[in-house]
N, C-alpha and C. Protein backbone atom coordinates (compact mmCIF):
# COMPACT_ATOMS: atom_id res chain seq x y z
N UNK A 1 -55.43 -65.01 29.17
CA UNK A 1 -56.70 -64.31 29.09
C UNK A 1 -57.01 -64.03 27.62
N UNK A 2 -58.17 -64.34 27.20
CA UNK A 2 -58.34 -64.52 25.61
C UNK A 2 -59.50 -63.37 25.91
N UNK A 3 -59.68 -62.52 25.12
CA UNK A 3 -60.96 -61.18 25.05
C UNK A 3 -61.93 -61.89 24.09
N UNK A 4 -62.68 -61.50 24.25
CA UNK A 4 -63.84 -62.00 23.34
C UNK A 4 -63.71 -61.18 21.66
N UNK A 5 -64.22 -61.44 21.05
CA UNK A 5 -64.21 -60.32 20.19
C UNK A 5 -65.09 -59.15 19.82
N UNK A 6 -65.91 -59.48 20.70
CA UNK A 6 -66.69 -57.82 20.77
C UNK A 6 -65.79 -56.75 21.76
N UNK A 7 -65.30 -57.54 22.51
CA UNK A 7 -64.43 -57.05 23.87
C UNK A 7 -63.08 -56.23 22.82
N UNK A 8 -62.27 -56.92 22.24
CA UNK A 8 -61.39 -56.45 21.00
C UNK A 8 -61.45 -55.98 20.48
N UNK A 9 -62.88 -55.53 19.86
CA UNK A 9 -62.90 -54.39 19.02
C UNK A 9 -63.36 -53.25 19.67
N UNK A 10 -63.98 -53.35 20.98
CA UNK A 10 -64.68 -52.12 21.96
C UNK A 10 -63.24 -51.44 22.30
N UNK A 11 -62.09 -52.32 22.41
CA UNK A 11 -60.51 -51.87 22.74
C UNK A 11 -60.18 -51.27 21.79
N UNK A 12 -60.04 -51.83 20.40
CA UNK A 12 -59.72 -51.24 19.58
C UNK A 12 -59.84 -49.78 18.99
N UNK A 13 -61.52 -49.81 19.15
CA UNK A 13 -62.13 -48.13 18.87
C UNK A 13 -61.53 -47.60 20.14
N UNK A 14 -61.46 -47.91 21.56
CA UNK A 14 -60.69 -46.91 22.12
C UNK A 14 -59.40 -46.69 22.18
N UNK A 15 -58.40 -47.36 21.50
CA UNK A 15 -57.19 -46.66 20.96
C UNK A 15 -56.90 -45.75 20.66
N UNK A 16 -57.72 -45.56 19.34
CA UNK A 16 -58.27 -44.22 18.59
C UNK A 16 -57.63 -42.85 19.54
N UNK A 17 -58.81 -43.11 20.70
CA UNK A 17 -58.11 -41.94 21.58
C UNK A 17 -58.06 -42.07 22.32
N UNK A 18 -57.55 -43.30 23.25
CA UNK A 18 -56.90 -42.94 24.88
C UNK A 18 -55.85 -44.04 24.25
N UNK A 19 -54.42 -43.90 24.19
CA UNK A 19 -52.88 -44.86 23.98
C UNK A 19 -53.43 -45.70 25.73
N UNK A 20 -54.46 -45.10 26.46
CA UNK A 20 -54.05 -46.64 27.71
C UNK A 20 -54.99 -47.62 27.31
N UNK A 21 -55.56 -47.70 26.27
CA UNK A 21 -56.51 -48.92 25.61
C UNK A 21 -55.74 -50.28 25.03
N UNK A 22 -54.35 -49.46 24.47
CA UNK A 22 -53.49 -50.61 24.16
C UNK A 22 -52.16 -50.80 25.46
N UNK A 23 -52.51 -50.03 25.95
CA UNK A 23 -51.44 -50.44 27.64
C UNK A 23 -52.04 -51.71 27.93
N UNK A 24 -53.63 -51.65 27.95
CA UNK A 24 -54.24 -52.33 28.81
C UNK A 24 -54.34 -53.90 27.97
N UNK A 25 -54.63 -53.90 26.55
CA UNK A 25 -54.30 -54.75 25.55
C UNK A 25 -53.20 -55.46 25.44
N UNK A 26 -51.86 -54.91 26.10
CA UNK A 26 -50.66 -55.51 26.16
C UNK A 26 -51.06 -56.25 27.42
N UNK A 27 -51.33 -55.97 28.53
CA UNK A 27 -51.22 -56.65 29.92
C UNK A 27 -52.23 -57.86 29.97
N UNK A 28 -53.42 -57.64 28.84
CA UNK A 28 -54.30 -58.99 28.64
C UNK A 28 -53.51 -60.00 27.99
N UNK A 29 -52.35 -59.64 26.84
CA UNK A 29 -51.66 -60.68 25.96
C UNK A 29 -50.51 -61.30 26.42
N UNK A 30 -50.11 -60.77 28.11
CA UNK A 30 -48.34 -60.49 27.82
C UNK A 30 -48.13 -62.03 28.19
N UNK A 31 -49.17 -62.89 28.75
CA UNK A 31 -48.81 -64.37 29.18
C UNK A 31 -49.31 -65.36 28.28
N UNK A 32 -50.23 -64.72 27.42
CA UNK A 32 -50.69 -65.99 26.28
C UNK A 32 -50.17 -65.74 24.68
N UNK A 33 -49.88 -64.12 24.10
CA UNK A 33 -49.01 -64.20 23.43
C UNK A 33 -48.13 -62.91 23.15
N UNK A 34 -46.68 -63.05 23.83
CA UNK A 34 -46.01 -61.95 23.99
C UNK A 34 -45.72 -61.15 22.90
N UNK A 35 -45.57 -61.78 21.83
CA UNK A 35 -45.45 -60.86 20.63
C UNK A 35 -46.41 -59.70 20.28
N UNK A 36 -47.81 -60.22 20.37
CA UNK A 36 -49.20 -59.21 20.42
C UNK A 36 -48.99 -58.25 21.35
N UNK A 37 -48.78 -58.80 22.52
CA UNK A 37 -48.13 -57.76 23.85
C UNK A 37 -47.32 -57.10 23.51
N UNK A 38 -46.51 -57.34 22.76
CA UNK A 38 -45.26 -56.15 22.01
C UNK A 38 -45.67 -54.74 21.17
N UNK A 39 -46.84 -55.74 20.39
CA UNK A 39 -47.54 -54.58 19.16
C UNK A 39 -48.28 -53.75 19.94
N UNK A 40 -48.70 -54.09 20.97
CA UNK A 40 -49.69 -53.49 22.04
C UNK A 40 -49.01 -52.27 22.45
N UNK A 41 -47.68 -52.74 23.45
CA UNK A 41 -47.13 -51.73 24.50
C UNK A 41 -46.53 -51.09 23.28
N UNK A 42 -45.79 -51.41 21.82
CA UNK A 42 -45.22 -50.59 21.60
C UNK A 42 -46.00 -49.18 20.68
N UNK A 43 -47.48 -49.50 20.24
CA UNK A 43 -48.45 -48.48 19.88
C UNK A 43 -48.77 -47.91 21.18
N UNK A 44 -49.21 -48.22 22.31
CA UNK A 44 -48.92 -47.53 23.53
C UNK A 44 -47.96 -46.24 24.13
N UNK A 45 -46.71 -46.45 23.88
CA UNK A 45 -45.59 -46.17 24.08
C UNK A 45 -45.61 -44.90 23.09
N UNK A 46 -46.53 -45.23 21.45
CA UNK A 46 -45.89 -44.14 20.73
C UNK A 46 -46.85 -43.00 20.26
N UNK A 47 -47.73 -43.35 21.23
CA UNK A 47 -49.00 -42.89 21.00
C UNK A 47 -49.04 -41.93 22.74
N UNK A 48 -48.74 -41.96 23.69
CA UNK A 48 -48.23 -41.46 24.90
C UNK A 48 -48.67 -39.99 24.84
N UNK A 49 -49.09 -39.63 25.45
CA UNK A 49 -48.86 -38.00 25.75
C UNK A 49 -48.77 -37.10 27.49
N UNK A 50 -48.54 -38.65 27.92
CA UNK A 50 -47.79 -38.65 29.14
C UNK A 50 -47.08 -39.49 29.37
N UNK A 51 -45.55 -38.54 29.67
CA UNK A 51 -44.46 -39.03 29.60
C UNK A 51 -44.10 -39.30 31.29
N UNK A 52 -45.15 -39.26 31.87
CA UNK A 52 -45.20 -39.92 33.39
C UNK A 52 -45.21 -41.98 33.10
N UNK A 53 -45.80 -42.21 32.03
CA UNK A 53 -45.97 -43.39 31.71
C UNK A 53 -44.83 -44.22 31.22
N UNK A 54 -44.11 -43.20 30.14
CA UNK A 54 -43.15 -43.95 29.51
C UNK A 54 -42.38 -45.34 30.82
N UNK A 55 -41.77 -44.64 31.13
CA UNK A 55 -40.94 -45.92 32.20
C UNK A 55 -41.42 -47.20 32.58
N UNK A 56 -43.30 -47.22 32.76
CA UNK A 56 -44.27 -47.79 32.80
C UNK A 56 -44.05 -49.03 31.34
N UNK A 57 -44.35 -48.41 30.47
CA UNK A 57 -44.43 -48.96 29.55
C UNK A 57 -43.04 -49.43 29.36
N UNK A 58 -42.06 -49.05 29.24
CA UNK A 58 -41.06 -49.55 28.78
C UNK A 58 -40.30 -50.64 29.61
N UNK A 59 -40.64 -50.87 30.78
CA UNK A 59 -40.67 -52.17 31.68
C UNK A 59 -41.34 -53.26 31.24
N UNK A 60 -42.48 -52.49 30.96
CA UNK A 60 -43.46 -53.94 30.31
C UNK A 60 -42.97 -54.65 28.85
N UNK A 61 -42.43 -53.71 27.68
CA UNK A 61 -42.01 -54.17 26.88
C UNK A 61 -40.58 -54.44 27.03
N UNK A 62 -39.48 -54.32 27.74
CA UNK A 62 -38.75 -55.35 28.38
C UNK A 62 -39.17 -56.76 28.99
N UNK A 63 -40.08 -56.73 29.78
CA UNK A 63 -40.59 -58.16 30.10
C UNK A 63 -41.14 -58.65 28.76
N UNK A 64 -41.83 -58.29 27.99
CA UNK A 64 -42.25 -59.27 26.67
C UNK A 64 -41.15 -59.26 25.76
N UNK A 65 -40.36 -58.25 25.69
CA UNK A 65 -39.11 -58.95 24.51
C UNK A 65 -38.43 -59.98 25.11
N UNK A 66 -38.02 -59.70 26.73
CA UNK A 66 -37.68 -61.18 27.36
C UNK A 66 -38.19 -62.22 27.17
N UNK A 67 -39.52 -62.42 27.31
CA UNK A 67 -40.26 -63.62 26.79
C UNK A 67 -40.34 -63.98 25.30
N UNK A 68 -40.05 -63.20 24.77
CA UNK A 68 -39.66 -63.37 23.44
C UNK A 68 -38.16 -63.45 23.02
N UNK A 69 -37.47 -63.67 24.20
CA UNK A 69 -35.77 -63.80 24.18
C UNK A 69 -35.55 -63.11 23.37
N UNK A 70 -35.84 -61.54 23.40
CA UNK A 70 -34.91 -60.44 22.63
C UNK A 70 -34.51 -59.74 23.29
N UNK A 71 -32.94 -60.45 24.12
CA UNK A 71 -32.33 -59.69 24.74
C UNK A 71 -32.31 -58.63 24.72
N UNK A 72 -31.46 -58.36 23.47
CA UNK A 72 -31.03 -56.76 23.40
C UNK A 72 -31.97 -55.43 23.41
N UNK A 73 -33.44 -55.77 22.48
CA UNK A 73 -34.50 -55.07 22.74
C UNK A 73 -34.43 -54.67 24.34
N UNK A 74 -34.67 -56.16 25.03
CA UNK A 74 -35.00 -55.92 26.48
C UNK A 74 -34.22 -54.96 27.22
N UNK A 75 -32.98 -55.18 26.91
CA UNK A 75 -31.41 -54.23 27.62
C UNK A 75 -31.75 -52.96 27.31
N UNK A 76 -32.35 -52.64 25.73
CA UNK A 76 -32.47 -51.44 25.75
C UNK A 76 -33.42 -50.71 25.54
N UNK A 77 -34.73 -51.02 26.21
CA UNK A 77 -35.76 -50.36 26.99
C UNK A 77 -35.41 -50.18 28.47
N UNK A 78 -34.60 -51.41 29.18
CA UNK A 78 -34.14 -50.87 30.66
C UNK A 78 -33.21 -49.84 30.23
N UNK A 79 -32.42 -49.76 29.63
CA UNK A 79 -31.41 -48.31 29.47
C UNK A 79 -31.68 -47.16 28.85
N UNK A 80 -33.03 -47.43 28.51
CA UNK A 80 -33.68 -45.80 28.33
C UNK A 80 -34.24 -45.47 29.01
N UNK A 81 -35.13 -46.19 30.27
CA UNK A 81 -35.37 -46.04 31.76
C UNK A 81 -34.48 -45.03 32.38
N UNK A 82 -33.31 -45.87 32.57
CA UNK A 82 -31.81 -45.79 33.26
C UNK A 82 -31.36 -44.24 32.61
N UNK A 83 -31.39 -43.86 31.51
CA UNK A 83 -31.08 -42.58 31.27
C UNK A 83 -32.12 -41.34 31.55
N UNK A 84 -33.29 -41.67 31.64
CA UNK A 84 -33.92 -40.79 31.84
C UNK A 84 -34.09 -40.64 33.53
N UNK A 85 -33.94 -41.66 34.34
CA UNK A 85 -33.94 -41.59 35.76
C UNK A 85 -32.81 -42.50 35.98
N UNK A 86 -31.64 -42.77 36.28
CA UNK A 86 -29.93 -43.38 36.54
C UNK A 86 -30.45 -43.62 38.14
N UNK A 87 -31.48 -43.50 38.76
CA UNK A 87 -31.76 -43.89 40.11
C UNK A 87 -33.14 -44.39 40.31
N UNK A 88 -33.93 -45.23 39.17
CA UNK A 88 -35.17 -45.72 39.06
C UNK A 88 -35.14 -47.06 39.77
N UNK A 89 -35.65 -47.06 41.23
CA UNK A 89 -35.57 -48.01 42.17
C UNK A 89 -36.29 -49.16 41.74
N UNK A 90 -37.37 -49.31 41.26
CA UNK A 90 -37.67 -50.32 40.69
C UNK A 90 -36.94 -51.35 39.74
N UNK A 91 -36.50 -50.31 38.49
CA UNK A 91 -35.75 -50.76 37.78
C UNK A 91 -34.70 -51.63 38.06
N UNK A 92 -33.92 -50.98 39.38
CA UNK A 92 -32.72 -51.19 39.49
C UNK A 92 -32.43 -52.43 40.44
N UNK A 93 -33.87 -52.68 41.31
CA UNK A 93 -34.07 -53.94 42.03
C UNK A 93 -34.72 -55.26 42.04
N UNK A 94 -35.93 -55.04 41.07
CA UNK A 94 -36.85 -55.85 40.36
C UNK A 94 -36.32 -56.19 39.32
């Protein structure tokens, strides 16, 4: 999915102030280019002010460091999941 670029920058200004502008920016990039998807979820992630999300996000940037074969990144966004919930059913079956 390629955004247009009026579409990209209408995202962009809403970064500014809602962090789910670049949630949503990661999930447009994560199949055409995962790295962008990375810069996405991880300004997402640090920009948060609900920590109902984190786990959210940090699944997703496990799946794009995977696609970007960075294991270890990937291992350890699932194990900061895993510490904050050690019984996150999703996590633990998907």
């Amino acid at each position: 999915l390629r955004l247009p670029a009026a579409a990209n920058q209408v995202y962009q200004l809403g970064c500014r102030f809602n962090p789910l502008f670049f949630h949503i920016l990661g999930d447009a990039y994560i199949d055409t280019d995962a790295n962008k998807a990375l810069s996405y979820y991880q300004q997402a992630l640090n920009q948060t002010r609900q920590p109902e999300q984190e786990p959210n996000l940090l699944k997703k940037l496990a799946k794009a460091y995977s696609k970007e074969q960075k294991w270890t990144e990937a291992a350890e966004c699932l194990n900061s999941i895993f510490d904050k919930n050690p019984n996150d059913f999703d996590t633990l079956y998907h």
